[in-house]
PDB file of N, CA and C in Angstrom:
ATOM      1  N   UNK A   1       4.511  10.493 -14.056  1.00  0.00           N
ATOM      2  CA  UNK A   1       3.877   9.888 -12.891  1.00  0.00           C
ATOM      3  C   UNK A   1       4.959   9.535 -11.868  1.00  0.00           C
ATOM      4  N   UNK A   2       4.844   9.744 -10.964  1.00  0.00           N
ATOM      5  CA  UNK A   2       5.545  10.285  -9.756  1.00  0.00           C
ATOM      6  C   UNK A   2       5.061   9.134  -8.202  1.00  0.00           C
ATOM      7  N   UNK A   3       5.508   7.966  -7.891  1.00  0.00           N
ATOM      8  CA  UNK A   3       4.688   7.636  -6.352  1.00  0.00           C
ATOM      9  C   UNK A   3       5.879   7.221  -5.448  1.00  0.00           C
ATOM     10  N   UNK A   4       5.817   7.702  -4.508  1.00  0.00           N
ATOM     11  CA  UNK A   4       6.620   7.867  -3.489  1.00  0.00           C
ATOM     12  C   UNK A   4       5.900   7.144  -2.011  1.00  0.00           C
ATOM     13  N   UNK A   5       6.943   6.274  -1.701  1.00  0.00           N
ATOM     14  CA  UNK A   5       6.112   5.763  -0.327  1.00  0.00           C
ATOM     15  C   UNK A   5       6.948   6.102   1.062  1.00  0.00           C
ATOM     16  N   UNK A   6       5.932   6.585   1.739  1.00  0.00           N
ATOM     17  CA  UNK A   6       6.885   6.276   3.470  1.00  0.00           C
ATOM     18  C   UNK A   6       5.895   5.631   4.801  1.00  0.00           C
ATOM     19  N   UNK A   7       6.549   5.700   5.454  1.00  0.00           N
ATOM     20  CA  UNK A   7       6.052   5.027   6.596  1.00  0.00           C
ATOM     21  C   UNK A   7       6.844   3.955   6.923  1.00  0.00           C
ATOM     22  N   UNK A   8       7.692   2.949   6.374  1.00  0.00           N
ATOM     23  CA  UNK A   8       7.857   1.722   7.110  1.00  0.00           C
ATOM     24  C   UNK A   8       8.651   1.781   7.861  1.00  0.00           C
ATOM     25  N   UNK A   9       9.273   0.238   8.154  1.00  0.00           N
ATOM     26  CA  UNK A   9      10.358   0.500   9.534  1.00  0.00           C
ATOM     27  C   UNK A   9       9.841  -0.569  10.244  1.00  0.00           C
ATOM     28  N   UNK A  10      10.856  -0.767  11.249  1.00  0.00           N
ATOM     29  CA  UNK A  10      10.481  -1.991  12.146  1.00  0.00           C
ATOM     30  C   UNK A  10       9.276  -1.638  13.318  1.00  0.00           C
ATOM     31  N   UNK A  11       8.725  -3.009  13.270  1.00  0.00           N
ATOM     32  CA  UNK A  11       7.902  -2.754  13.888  1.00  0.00           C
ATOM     33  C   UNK A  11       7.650  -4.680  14.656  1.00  0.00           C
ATOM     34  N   UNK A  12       7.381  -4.585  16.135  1.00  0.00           N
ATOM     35  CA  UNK A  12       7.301  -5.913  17.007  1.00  0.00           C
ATOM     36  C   UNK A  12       5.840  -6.308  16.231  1.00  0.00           C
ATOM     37  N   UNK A  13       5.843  -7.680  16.442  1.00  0.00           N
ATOM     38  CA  UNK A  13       4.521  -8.698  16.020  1.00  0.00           C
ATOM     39  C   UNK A  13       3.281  -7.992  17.206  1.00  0.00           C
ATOM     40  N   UNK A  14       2.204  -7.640  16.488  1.00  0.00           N
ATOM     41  CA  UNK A  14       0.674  -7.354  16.763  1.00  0.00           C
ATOM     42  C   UNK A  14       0.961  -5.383  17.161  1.00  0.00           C
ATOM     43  N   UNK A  15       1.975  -5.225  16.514  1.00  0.00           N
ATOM     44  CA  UNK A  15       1.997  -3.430  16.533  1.00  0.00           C
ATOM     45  C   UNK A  15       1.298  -3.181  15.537  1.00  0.00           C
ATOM     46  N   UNK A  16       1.227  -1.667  15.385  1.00  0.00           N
ATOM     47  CA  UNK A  16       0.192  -1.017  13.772  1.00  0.00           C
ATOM     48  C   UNK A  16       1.236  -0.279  13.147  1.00  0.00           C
ATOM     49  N   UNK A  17       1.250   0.156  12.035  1.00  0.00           N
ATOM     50  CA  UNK A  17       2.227   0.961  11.437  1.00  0.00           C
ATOM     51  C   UNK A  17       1.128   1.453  10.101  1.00  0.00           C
ATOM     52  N   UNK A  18       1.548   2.764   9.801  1.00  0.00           N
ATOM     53  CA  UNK A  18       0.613   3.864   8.961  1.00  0.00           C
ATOM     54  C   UNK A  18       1.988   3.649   7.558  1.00  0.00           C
ATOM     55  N   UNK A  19       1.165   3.804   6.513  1.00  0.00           N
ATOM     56  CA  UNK A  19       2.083   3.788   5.278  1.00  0.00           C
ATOM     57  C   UNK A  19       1.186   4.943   4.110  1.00  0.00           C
ATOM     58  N   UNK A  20       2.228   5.569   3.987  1.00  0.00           N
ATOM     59  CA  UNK A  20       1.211   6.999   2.700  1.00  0.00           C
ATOM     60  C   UNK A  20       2.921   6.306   1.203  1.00  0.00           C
ATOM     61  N   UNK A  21       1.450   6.936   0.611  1.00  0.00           N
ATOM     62  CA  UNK A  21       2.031   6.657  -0.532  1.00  0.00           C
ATOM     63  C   UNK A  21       1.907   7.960  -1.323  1.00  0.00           C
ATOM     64  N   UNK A  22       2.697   9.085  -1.668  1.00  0.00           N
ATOM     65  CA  UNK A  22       2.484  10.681  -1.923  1.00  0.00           C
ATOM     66  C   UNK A  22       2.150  10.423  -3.944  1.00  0.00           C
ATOM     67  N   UNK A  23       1.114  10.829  -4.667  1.00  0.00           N
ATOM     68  CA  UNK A  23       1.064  10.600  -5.970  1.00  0.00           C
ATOM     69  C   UNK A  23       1.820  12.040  -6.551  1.00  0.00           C
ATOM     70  N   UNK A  24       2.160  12.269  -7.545  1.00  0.00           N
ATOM     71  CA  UNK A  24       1.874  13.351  -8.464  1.00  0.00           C
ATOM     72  C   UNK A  24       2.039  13.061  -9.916  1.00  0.00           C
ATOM     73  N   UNK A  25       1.816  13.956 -11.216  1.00  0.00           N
ATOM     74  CA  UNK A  25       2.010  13.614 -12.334  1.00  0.00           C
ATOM     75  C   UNK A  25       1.085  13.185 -12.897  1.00  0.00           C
ATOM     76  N   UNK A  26      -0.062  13.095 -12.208  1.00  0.00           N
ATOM     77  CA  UNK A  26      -1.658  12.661 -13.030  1.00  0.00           C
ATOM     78  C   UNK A  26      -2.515  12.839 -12.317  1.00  0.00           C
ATOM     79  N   UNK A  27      -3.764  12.620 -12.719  1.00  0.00           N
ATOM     80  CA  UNK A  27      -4.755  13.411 -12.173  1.00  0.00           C
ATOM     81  C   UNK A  27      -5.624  12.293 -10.916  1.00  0.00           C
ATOM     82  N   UNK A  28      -5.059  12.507  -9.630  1.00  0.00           N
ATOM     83  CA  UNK A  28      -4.522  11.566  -8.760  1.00  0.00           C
ATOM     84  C   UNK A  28      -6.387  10.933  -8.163  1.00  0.00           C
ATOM     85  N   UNK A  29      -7.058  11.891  -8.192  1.00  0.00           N
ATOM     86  CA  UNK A  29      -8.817  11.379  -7.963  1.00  0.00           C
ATOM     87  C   UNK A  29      -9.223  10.583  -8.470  1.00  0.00           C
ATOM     88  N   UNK A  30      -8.756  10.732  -9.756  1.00  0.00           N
ATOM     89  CA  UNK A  30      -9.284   9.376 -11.652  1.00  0.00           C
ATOM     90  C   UNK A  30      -9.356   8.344 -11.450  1.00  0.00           C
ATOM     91  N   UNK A  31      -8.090   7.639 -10.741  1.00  0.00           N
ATOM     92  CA  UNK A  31      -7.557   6.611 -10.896  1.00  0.00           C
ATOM     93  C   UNK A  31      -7.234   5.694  -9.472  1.00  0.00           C
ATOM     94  N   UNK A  32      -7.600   4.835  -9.729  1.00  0.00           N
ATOM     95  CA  UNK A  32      -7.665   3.350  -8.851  1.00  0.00           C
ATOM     96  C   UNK A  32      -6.292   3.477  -8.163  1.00  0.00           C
ATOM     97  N   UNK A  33      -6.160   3.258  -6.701  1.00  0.00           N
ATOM     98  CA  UNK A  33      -4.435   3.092  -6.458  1.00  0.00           C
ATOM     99  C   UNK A  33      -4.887   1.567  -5.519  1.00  0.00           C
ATOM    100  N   UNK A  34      -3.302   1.228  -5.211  1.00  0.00           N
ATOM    101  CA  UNK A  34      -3.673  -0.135  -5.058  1.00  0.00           C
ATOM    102  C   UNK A  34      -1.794  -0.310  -4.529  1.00  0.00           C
ATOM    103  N   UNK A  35      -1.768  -0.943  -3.324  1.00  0.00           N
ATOM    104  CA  UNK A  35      -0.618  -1.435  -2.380  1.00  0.00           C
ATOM    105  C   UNK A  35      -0.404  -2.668  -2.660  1.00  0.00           C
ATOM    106  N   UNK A  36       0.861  -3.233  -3.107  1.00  0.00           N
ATOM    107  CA  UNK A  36       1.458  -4.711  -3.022  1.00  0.00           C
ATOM    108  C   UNK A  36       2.487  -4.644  -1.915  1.00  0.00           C
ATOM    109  N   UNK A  37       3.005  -5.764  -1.825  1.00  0.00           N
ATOM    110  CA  UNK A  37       4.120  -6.374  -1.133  1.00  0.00           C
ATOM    111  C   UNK A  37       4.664  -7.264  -1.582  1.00  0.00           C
ATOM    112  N   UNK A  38       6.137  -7.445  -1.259  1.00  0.00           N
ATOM    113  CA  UNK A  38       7.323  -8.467  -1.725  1.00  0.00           C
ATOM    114  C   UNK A  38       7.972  -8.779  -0.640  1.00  0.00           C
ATOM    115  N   UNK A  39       7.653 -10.057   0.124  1.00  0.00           N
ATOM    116  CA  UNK A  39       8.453 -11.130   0.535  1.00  0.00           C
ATOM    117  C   UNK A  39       9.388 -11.471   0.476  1.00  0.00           C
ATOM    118  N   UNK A  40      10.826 -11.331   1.410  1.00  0.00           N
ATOM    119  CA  UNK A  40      11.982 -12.020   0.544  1.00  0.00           C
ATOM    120  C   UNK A  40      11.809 -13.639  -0.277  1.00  0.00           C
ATOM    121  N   UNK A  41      12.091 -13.876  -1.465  1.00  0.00           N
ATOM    122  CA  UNK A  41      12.088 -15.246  -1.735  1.00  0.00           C
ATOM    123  C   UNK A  41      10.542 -14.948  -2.451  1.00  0.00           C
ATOM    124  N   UNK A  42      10.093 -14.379  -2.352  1.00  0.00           N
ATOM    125  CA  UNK A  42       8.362 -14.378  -3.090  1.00  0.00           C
ATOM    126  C   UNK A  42       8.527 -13.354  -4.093  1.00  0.00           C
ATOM    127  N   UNK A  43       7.306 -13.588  -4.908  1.00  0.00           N
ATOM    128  CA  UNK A  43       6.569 -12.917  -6.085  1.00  0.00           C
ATOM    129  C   UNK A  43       6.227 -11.983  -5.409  1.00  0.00           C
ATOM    130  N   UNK A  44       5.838 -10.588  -5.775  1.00  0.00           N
ATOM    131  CA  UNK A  44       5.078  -9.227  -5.330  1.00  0.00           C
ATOM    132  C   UNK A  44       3.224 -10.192  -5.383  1.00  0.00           C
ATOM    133  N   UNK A  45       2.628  -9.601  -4.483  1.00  0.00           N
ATOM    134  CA  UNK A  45       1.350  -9.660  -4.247  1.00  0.00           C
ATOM    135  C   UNK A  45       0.512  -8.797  -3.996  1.00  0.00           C
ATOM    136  N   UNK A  46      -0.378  -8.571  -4.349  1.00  0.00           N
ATOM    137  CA  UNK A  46      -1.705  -7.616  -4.136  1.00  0.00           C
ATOM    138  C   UNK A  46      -2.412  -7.533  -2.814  1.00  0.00           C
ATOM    139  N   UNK A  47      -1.930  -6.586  -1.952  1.00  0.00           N
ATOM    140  CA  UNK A  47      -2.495  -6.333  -0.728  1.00  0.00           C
ATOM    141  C   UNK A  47      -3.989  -5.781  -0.392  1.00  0.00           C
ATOM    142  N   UNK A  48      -4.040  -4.431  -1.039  1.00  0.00           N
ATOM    143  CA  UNK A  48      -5.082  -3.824  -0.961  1.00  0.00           C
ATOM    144  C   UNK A  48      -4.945  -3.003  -2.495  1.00  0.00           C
ATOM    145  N   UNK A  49      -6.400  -2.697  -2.789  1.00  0.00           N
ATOM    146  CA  UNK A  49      -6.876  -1.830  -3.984  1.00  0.00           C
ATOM    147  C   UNK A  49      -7.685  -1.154  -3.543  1.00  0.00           C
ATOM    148  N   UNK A  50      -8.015   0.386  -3.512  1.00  0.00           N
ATOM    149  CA  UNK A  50      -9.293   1.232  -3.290  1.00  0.00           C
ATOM    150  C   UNK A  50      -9.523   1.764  -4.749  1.00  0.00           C
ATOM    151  N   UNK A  51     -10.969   1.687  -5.388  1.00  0.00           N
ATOM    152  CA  UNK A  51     -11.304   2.782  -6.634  1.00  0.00           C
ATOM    153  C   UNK A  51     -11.520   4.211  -6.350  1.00  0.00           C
ATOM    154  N   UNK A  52     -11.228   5.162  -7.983  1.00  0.00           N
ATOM    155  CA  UNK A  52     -11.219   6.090  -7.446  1.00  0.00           C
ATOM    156  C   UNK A  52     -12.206   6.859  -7.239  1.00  0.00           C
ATOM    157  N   UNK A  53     -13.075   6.215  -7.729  1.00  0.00           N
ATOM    158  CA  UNK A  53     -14.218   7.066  -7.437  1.00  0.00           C
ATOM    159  C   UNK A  53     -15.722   7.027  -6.033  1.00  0.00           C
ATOM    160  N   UNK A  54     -15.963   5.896  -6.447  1.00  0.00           N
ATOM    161  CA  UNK A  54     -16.860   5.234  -5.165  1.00  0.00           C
ATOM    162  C   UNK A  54     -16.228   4.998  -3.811  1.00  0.00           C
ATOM    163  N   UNK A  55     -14.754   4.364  -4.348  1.00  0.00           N
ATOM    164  CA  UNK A  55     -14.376   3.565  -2.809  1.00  0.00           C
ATOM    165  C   UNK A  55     -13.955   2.816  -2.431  1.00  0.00           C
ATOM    166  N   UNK A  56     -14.798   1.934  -3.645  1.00  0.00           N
ATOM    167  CA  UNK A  56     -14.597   0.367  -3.207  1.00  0.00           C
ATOM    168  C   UNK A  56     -13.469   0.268  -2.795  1.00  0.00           C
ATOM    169  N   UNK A  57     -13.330  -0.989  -1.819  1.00  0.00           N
ATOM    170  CA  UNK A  57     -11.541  -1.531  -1.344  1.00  0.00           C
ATOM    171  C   UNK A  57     -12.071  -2.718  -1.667  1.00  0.00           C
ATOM    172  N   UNK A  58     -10.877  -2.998  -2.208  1.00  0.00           N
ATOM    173  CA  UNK A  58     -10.321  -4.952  -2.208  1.00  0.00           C
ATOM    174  C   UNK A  58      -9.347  -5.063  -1.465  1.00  0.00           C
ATOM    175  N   UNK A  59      -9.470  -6.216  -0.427  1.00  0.00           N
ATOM    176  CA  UNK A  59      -7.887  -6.850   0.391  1.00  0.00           C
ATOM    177  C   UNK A  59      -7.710  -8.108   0.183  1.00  0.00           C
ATOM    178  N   UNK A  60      -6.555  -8.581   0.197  1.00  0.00           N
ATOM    179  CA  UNK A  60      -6.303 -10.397   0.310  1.00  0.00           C
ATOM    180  C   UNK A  60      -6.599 -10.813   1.404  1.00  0.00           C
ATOM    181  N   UNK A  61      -7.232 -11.823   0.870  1.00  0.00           N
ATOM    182  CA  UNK A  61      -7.775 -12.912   2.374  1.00  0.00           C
ATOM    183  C   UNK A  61      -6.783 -12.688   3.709  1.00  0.00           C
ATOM    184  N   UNK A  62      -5.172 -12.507   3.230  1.00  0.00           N
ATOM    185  CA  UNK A  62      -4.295 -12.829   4.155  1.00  0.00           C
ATOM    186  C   UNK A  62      -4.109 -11.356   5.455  1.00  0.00           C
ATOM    187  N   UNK A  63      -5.009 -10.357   4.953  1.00  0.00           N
ATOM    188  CA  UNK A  63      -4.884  -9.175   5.875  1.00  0.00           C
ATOM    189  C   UNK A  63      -6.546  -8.434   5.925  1.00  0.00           C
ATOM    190  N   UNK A  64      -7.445  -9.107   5.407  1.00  0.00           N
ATOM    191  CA  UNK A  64      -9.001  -9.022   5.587  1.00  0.00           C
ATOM    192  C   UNK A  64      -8.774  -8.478   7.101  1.00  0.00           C
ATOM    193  N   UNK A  65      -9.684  -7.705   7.671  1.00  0.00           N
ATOM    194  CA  UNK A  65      -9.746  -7.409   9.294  1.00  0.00           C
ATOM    195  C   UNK A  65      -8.569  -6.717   9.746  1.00  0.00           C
ATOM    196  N   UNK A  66      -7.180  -6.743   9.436  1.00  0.00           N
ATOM    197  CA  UNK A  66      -6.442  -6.015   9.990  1.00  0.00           C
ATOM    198  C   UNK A  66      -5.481  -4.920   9.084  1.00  0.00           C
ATOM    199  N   UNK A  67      -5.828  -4.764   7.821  1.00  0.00           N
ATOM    200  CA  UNK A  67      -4.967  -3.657   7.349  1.00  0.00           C
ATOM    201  C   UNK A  67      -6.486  -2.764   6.755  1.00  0.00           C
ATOM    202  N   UNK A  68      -6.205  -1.254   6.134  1.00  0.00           N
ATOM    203  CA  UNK A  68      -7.651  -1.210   5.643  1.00  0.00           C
ATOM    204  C   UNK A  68      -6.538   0.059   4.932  1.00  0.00           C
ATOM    205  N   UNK A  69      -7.221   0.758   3.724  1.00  0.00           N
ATOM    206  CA  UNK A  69      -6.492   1.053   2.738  1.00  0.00           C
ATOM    207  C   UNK A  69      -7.421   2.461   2.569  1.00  0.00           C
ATOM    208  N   UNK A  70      -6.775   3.911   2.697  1.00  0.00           N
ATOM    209  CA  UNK A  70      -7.855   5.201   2.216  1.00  0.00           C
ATOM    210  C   UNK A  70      -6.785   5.386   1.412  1.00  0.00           C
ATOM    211  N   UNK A  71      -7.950   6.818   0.727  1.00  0.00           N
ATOM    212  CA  UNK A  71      -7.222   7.884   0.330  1.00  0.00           C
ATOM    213  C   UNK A  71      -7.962   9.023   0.271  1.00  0.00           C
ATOM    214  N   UNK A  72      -6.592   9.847   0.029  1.00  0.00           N
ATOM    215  CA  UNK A  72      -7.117  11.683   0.521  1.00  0.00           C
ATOM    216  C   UNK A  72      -6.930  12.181  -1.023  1.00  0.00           C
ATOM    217  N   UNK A  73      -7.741  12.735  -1.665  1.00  0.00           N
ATOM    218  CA  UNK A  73      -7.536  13.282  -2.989  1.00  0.00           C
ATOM    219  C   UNK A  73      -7.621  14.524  -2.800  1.00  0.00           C
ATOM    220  N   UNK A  74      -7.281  15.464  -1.702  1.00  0.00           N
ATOM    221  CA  UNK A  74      -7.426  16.589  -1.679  1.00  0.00           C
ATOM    222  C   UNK A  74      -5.265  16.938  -1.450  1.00  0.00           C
ATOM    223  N   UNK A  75      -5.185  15.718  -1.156  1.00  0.00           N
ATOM    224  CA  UNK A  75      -3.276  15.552  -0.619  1.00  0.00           C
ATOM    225  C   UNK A  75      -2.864  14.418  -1.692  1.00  0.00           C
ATOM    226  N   UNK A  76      -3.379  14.202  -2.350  1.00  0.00           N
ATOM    227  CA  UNK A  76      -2.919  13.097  -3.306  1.00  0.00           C
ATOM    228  C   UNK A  76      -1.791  12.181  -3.053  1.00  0.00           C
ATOM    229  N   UNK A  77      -2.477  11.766  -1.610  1.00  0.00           N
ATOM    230  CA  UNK A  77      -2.356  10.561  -1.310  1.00  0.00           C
ATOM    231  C   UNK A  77      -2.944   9.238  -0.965  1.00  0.00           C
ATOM    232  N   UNK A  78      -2.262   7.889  -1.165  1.00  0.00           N
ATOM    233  CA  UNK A  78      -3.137   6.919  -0.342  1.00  0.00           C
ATOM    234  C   UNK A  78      -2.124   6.213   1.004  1.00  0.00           C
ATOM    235  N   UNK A  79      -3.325   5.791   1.629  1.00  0.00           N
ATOM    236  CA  UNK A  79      -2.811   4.949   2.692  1.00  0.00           C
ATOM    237  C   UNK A  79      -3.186   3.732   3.143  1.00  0.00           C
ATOM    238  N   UNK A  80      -2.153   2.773   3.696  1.00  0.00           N
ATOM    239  CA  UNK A  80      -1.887   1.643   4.717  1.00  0.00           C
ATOM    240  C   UNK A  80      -2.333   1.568   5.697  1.00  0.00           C
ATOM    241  N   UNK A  81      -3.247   1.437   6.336  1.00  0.00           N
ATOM    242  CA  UNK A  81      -3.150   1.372   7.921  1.00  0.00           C
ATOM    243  C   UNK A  81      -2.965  -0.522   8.357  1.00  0.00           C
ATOM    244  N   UNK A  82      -1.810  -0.262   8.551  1.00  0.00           N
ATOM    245  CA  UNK A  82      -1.798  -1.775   8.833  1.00  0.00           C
ATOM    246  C   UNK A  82      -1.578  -2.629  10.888  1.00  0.00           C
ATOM    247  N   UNK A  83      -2.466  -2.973  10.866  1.00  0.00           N
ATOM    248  CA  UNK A  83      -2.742  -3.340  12.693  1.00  0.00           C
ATOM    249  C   UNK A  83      -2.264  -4.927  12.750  1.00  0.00           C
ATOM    250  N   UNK A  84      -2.347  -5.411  14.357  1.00  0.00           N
ATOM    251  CA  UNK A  84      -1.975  -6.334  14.171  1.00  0.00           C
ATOM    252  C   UNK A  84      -0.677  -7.012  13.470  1.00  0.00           C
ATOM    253  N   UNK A  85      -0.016  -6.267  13.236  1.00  0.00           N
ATOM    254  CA  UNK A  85       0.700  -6.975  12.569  1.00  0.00           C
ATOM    255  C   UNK A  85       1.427  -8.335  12.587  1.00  0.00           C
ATOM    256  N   UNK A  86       2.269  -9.038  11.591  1.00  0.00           N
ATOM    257  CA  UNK A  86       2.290 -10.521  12.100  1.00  0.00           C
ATOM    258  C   UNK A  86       4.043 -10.682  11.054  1.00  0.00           C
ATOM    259  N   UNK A  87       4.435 -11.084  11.810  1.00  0.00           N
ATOM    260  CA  UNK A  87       5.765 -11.139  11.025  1.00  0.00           C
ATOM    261  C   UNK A  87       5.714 -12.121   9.907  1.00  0.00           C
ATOM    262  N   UNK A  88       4.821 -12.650   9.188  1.00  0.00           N
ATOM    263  CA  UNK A  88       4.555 -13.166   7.905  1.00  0.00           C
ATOM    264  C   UNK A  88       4.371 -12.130   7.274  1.00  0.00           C
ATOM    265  N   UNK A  89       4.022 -10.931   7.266  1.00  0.00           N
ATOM    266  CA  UNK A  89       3.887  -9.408   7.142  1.00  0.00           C
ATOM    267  C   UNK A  89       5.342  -8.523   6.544  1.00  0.00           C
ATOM    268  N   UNK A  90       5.751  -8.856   6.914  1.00  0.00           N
ATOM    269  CA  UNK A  90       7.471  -8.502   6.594  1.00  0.00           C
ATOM    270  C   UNK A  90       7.944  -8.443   4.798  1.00  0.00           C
ATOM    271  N   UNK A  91       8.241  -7.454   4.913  1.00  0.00           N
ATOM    272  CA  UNK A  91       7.757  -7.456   3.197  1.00  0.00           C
ATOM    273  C   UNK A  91       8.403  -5.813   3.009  1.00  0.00           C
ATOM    274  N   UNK A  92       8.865  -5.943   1.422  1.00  0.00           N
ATOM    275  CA  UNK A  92       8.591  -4.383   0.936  1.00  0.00           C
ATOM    276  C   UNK A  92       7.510  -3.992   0.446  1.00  0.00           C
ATOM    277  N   UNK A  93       6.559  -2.562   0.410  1.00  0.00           N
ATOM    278  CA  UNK A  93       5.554  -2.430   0.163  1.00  0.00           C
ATOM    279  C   UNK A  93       5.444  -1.323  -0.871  1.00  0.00           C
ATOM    280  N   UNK A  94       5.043  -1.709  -1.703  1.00  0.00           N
ATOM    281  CA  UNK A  94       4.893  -1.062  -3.022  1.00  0.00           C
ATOM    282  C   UNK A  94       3.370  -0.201  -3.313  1.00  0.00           C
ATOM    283  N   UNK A  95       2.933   0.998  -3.464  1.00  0.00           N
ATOM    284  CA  UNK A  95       1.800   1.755  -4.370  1.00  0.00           C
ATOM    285  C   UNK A  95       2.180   1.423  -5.865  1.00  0.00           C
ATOM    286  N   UNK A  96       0.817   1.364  -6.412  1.00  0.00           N
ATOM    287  CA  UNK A  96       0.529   1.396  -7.689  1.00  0.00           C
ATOM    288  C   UNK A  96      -0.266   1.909  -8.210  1.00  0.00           C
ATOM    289  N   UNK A  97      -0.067   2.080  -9.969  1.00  0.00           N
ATOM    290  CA  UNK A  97      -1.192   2.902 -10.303  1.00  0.00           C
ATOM    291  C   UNK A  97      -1.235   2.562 -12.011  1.00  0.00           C
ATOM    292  N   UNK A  98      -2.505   2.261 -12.486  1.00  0.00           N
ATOM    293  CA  UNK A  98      -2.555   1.714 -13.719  1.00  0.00           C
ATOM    294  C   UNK A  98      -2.786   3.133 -14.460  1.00  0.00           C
ATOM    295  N   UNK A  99      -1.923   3.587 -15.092  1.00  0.00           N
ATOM    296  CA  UNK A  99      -2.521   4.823 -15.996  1.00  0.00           C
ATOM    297  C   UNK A  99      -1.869   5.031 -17.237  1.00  0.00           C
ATOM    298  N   UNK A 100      -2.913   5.373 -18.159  1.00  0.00           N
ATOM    299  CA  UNK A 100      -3.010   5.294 -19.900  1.00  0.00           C
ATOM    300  C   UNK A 100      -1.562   4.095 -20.651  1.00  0.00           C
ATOM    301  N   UNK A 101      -2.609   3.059 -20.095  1.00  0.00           N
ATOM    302  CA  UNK A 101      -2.201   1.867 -20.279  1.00  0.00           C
ATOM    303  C   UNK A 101      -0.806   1.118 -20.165  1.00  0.00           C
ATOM    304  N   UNK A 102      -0.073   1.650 -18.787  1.00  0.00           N
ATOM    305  CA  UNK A 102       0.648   0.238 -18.061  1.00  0.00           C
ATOM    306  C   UNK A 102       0.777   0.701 -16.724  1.00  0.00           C
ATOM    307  N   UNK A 103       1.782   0.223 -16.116  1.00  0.00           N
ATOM    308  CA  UNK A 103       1.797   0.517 -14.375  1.00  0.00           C
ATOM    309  C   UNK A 103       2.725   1.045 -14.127  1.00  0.00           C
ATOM    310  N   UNK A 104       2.070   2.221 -13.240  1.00  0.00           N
ATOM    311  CA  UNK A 104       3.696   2.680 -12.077  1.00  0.00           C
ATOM    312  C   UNK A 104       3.989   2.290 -10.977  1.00  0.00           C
ATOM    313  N   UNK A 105       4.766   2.281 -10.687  1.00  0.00           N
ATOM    314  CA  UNK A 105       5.178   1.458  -9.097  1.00  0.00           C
ATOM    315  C   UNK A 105       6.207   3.010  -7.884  1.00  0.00           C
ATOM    316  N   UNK A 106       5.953   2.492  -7.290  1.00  0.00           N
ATOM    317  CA  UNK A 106       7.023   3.301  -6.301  1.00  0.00           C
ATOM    318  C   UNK A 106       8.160   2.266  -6.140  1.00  0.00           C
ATOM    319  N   UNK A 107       9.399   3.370  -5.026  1.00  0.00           N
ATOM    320  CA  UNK A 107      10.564   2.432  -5.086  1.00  0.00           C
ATOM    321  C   UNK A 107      10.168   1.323  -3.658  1.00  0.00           C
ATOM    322  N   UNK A 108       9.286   1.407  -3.102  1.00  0.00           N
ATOM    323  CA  UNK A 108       8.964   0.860  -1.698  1.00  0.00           C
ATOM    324  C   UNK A 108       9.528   0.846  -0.509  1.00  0.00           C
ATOM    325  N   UNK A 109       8.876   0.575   0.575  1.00  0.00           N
ATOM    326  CA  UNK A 109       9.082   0.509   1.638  1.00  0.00           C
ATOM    327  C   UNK A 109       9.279  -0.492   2.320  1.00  0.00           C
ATOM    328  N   UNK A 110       9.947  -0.687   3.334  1.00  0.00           N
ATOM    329  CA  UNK A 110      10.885  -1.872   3.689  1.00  0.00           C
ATOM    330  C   UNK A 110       9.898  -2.152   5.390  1.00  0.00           C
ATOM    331  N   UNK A 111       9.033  -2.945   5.832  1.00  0.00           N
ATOM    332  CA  UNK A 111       8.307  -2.955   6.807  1.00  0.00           C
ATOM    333  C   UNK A 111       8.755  -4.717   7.256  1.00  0.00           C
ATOM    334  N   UNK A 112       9.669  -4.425   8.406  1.00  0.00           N
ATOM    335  CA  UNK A 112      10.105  -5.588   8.886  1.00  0.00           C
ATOM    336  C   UNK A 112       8.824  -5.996  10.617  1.00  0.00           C
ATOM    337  N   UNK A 113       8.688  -7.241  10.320  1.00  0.00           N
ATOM    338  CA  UNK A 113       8.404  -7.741  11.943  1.00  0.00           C
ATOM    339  C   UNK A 113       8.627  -7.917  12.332  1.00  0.00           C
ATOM    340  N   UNK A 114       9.480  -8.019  13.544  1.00  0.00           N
ATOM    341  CA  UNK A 114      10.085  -8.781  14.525  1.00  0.00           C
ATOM    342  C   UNK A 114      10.573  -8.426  15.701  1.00  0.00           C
ATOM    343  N   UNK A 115      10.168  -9.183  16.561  1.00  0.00           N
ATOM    344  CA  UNK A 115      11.026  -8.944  17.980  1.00  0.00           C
ATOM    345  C   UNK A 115      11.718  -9.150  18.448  1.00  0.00           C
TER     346      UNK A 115
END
């Protein structure tokens, strides 16, 4: 299992920035993917989750309305779309993926705010 992220980079307070996260190594439709972030000084946190089959998305209260989370299973990838942004936002951003029982992570992406 294989996840690779790009997109980040600096970006000024209330810009948007796109984040893909490229899968390979499993059967990338199956399975639930799901974006964290790490704060300097903080614990990793759970940003967004989409399932793989229906759809569903989950987001944290703290980006409800301004980030929203797809994916393309035909490119076996997922994505970030993150708007608004807010330099409490500033974070590395991690894909994940729970498969045959523990987690993979990517090495992440480094998405700074500031002006």
């Amino acid at each position: 299992v294989q996840l690779v992220e790009s997109g980040g980079g600096l970006v000024q307070p209330g810009g948007s920035l796109r984040l893909s996260c490229a899968a390979s190594g499993f059967t990338f439709s199956s399975y639930a993917m799901s974006w964290y972030r790490q704060a300097p000084g903080k614990e990793r946190e759970l940003v967004a989750a989409i399932v793989s089959t229906c759809g569903t998305r989950n987001y944290a209260d703290s980006v409800k309305g301004r980030f929203t989370i797809s994916r393309d299973n035909t490119k076996n990838t997922v994505y970030l779309q993150m708007n608004s942004l807010k330099p409490d936002d500033t974070a590395v951003y991690y894909c994940k993926t729970y498969y045959f029982g523990r987690n993979y992570w990517g090495r992440g992406t480094q998405v700074p705010v500031s002006s």
